[in-house]
N, C-alpha and C. Protein backbone atom coordinates (compact mmCIF):
# COMPACT_ATOMS: atom_id res chain seq x y z
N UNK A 1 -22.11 -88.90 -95.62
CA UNK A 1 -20.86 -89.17 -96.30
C UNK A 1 -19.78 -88.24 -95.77
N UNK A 2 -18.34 -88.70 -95.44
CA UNK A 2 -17.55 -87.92 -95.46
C UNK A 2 -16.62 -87.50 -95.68
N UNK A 3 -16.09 -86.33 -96.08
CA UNK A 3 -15.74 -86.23 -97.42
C UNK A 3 -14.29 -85.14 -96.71
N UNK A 4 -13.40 -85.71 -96.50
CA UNK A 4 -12.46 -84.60 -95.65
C UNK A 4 -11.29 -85.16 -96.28
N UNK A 5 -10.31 -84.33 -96.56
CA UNK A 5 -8.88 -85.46 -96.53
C UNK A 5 -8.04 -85.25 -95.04
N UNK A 6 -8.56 -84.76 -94.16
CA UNK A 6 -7.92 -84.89 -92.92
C UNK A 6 -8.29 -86.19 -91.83
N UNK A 7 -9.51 -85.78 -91.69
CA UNK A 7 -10.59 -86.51 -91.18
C UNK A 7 -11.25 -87.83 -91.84
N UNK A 8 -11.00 -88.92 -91.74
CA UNK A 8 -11.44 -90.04 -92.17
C UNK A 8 -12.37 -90.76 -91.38
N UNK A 9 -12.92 -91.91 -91.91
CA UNK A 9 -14.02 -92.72 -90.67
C UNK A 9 -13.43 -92.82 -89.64
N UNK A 10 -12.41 -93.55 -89.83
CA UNK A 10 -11.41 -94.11 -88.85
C UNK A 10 -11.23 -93.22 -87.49
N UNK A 11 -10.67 -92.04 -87.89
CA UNK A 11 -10.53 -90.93 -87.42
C UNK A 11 -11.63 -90.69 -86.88
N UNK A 12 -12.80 -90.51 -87.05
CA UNK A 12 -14.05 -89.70 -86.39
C UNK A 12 -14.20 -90.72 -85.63
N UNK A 13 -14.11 -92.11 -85.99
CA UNK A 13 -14.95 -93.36 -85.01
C UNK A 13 -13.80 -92.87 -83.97
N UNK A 14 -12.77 -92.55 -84.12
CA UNK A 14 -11.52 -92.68 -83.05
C UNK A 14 -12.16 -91.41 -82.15
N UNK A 15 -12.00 -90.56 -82.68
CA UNK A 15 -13.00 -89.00 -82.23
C UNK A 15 -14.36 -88.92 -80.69
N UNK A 16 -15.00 -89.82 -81.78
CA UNK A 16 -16.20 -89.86 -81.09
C UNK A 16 -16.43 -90.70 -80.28
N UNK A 17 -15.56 -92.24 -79.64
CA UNK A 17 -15.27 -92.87 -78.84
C UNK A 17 -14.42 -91.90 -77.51
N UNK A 18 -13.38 -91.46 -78.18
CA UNK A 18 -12.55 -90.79 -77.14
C UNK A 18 -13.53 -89.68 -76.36
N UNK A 19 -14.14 -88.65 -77.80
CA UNK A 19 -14.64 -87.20 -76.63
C UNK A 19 -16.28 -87.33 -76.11
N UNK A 20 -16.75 -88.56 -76.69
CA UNK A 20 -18.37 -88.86 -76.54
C UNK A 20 -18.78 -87.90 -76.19
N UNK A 21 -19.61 -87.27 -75.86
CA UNK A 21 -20.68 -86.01 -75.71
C UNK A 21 -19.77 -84.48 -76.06
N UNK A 22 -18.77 -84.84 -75.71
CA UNK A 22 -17.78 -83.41 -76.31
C UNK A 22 -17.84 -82.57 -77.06
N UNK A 23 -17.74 -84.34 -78.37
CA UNK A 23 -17.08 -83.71 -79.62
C UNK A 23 -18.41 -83.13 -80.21
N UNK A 24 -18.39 -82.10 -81.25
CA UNK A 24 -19.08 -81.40 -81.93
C UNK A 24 -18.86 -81.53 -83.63
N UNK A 25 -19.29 -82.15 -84.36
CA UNK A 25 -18.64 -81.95 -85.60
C UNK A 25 -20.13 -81.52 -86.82
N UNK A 26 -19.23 -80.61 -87.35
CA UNK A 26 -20.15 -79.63 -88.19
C UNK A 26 -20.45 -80.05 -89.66
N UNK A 27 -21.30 -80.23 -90.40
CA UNK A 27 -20.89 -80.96 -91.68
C UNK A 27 -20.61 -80.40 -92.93
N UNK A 28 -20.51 -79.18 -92.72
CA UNK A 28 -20.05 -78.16 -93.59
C UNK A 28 -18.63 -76.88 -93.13
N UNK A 29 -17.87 -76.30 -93.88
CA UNK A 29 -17.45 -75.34 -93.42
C UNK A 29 -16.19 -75.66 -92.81
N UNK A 30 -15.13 -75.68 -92.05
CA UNK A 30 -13.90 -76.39 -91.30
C UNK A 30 -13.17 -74.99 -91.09
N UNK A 31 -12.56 -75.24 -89.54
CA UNK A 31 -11.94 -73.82 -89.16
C UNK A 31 -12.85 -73.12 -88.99
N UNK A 32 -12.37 -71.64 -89.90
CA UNK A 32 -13.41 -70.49 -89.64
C UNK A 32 -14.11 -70.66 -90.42
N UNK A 33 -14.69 -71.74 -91.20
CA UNK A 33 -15.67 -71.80 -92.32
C UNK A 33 -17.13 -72.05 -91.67
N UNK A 34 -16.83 -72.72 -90.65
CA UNK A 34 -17.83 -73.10 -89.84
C UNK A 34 -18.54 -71.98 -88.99
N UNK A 35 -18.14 -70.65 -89.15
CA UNK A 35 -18.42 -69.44 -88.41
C UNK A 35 -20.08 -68.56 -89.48
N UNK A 36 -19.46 -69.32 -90.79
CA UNK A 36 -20.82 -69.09 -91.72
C UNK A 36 -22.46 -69.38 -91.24
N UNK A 37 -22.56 -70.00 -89.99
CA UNK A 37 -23.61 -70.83 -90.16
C UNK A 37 -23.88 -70.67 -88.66
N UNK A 38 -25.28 -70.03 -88.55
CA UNK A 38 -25.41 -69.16 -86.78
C UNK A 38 -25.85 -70.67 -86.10
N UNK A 39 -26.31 -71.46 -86.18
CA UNK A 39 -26.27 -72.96 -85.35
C UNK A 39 -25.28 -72.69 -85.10
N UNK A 40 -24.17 -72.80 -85.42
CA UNK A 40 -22.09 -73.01 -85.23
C UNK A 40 -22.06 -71.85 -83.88
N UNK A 41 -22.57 -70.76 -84.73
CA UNK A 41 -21.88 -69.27 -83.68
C UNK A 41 -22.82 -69.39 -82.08
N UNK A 42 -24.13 -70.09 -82.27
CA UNK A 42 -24.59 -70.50 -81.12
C UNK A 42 -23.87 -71.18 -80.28
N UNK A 43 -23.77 -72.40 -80.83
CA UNK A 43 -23.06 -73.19 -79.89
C UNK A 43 -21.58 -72.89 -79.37
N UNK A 44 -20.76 -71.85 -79.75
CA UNK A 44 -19.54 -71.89 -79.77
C UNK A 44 -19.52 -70.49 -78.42
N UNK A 45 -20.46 -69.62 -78.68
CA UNK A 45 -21.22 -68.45 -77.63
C UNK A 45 -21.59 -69.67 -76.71
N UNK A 46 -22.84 -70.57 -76.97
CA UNK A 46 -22.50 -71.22 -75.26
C UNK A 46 -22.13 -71.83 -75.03
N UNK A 47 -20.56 -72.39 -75.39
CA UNK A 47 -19.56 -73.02 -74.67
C UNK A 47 -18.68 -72.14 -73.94
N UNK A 48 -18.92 -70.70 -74.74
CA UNK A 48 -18.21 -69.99 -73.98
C UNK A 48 -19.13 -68.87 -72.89
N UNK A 49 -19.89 -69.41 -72.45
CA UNK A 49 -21.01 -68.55 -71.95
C UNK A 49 -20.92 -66.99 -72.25
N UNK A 50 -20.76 -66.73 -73.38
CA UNK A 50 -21.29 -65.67 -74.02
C UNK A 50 -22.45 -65.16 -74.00
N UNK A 51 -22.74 -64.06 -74.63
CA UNK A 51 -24.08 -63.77 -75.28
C UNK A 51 -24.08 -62.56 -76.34
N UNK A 52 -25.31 -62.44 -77.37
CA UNK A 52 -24.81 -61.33 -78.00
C UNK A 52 -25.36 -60.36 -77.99
């Protein structure tokens, strides 16, 4: 279910057509909320080839 007032179906179907393998969307958290949750801080370290 999703539950955003920014982000609508519409919107994500539009999303996920345009960035196909790109896009990343988290199902909790938005912005820095999404920094709560080390899955998130993983992936965001290797997009940026980080490490910690």
């Amino acid at each position: 279910m999703l539950a955003h007032f920014i982000l609508n179906k519409e919107k994500l179907h539009f999303l996920s057509n345009t960035l196909s393998k790109r896009l990343t969307v988290h199902p909790y958290g938005g912005h820095g909320g999404n920094l709560t949750y080390h899955e998130n801080i993983e992936q965001l370290f290797q997009f940026f080839g980080a490490t910690l």
